[in-house]
N, C-alpha and C. Protein backbone atom coordinates (compact mmCIF):
# COMPACT_ATOMS: atom_id res chain seq x y z
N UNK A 1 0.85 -1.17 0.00
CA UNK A 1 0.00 0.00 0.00
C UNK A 1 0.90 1.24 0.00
N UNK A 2 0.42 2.06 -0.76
CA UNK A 2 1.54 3.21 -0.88
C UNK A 2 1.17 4.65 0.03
N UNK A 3 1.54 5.32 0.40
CA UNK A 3 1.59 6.47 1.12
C UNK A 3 0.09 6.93 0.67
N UNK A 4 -0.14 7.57 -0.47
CA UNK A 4 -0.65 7.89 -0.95
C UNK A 4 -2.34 7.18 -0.63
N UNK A 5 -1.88 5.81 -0.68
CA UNK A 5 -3.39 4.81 -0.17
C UNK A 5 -3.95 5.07 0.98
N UNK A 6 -2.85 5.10 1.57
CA UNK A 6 -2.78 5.32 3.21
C UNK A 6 -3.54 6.51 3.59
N UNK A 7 -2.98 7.52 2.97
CA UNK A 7 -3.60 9.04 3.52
C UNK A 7 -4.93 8.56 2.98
N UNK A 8 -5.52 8.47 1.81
CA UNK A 8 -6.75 8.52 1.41
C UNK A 8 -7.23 7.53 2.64
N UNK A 9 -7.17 6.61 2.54
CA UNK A 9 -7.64 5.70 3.87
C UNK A 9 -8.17 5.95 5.06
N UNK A 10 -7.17 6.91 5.71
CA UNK A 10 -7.11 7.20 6.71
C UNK A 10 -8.47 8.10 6.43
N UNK A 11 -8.28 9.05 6.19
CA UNK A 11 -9.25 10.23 5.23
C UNK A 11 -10.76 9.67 5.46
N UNK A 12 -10.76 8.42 4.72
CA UNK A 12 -12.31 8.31 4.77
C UNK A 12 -12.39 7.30 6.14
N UNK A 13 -11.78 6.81 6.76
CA UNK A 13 -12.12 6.51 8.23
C UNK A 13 -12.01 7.67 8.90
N UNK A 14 -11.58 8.61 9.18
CA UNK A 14 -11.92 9.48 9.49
C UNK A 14 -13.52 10.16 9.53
N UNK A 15 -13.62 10.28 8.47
CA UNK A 15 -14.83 10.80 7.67
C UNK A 15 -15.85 9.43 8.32
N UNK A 16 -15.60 8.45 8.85
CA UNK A 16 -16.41 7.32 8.55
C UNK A 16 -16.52 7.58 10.52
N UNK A 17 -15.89 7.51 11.02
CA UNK A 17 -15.73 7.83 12.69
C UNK A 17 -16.47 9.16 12.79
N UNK A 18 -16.13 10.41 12.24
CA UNK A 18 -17.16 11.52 12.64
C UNK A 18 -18.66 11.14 12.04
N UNK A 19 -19.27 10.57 11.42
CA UNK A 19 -20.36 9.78 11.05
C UNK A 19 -21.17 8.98 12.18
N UNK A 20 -20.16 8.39 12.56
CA UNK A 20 -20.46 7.30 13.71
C UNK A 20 -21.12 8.14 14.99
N UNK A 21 -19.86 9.47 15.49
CA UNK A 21 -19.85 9.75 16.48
C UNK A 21 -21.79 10.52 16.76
N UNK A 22 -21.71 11.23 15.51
CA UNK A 22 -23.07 12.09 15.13
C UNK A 22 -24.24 10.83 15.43
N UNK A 23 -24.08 10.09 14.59
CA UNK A 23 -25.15 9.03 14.59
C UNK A 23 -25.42 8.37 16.14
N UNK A 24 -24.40 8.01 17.19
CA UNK A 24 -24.35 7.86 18.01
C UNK A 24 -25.22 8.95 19.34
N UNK A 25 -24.63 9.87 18.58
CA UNK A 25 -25.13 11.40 19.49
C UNK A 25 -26.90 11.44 19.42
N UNK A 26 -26.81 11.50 18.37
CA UNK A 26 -28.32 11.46 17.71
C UNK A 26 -29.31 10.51 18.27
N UNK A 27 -28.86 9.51 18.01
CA UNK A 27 -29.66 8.08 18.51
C UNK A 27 -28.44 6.62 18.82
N UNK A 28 -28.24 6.37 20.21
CA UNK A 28 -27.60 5.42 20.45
C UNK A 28 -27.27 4.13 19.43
N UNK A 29 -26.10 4.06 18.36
CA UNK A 29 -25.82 2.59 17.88
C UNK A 29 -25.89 1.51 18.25
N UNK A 30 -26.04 0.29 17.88
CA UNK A 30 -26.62 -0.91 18.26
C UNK A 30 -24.89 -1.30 19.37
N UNK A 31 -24.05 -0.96 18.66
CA UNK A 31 -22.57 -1.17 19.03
C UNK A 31 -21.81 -0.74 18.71
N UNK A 32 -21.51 -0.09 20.38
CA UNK A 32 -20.80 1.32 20.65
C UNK A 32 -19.34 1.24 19.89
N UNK A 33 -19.10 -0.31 20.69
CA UNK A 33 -17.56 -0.47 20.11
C UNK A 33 -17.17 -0.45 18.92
N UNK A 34 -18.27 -0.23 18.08
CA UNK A 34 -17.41 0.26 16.61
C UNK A 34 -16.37 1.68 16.55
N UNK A 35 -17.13 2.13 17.15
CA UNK A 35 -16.60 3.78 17.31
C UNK A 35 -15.28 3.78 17.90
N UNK A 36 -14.81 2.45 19.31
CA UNK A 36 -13.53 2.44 19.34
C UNK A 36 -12.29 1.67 18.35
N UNK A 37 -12.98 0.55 17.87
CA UNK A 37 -12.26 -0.03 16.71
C UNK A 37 -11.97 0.82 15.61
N UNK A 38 -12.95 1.13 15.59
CA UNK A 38 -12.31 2.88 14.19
C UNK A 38 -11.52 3.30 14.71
N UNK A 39 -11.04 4.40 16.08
CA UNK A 39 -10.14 4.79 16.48
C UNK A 39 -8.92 4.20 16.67
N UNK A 40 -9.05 2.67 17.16
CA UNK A 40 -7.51 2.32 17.33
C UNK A 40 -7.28 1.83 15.74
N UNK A 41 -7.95 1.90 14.80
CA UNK A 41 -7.78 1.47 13.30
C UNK A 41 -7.05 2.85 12.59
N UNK A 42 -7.46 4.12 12.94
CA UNK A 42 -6.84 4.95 12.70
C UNK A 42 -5.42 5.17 13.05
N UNK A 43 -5.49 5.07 14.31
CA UNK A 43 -4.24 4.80 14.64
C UNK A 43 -3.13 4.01 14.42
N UNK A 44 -3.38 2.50 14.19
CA UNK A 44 -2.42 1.77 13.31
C UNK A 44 -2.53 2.65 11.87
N UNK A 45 -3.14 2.67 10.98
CA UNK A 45 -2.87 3.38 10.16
C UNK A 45 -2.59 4.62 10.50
N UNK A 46 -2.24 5.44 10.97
CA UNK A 46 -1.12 6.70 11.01
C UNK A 46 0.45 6.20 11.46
N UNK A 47 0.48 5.06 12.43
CA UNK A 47 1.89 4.28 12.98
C UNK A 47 2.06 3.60 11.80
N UNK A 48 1.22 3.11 10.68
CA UNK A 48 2.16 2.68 9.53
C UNK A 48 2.91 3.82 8.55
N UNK A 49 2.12 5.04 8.45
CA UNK A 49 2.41 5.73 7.83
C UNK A 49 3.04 6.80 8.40
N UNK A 50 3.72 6.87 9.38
CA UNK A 50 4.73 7.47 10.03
C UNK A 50 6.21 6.77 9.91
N UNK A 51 6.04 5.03 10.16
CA UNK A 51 6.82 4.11 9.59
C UNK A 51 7.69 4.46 8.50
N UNK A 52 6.43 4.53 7.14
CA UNK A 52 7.13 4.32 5.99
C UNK A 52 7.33 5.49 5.73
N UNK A 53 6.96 7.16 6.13
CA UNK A 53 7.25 8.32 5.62
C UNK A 53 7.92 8.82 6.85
N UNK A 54 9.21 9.00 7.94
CA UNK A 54 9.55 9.43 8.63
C UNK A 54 9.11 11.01 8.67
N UNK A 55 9.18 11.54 7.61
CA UNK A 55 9.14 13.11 7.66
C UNK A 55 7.72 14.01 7.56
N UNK A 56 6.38 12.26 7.32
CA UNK A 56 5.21 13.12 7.82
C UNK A 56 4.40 13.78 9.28
C-alpha cells in the first residue's frame, strides 16, 4: 500500500468515525464499540504511515 493509499484511507475513516460519532449522538448505535475499533484502526494506520514516511 503506498503512502498515498494510506492518507486517502485514513481520510475516509476518518470521515467514517465523525459519522459514527453524530449518529451515536443522535440516537444510540446498536454497538458502541465500533466507534472504538475505528479509532484504534486509525491509529495503526497513522503508525504505519509514520513508519514508511519518517518526515510526515
Amino acid at each position: 500500500m503506498s503512502i498515498q493509499d494510506l492518507q486517502d484511507r485514513i481520510e475516509a475513516e476518518k470521515a467514517k468515525l465523525s459519522q459514527l460519532k453524530v449518529q451515536h449522538a443522535v440516537s444510540p448505535i446498536e454497538n458502541p464499540s465500533i466507534i472504538k475499533k475505528s479509532r484504534r484502526d486509525i491509529a495503526r494506520m497513522l503508525t504505519i504511515l509514520r513508519q514508511k514516511n519518517p518526515k510526515c
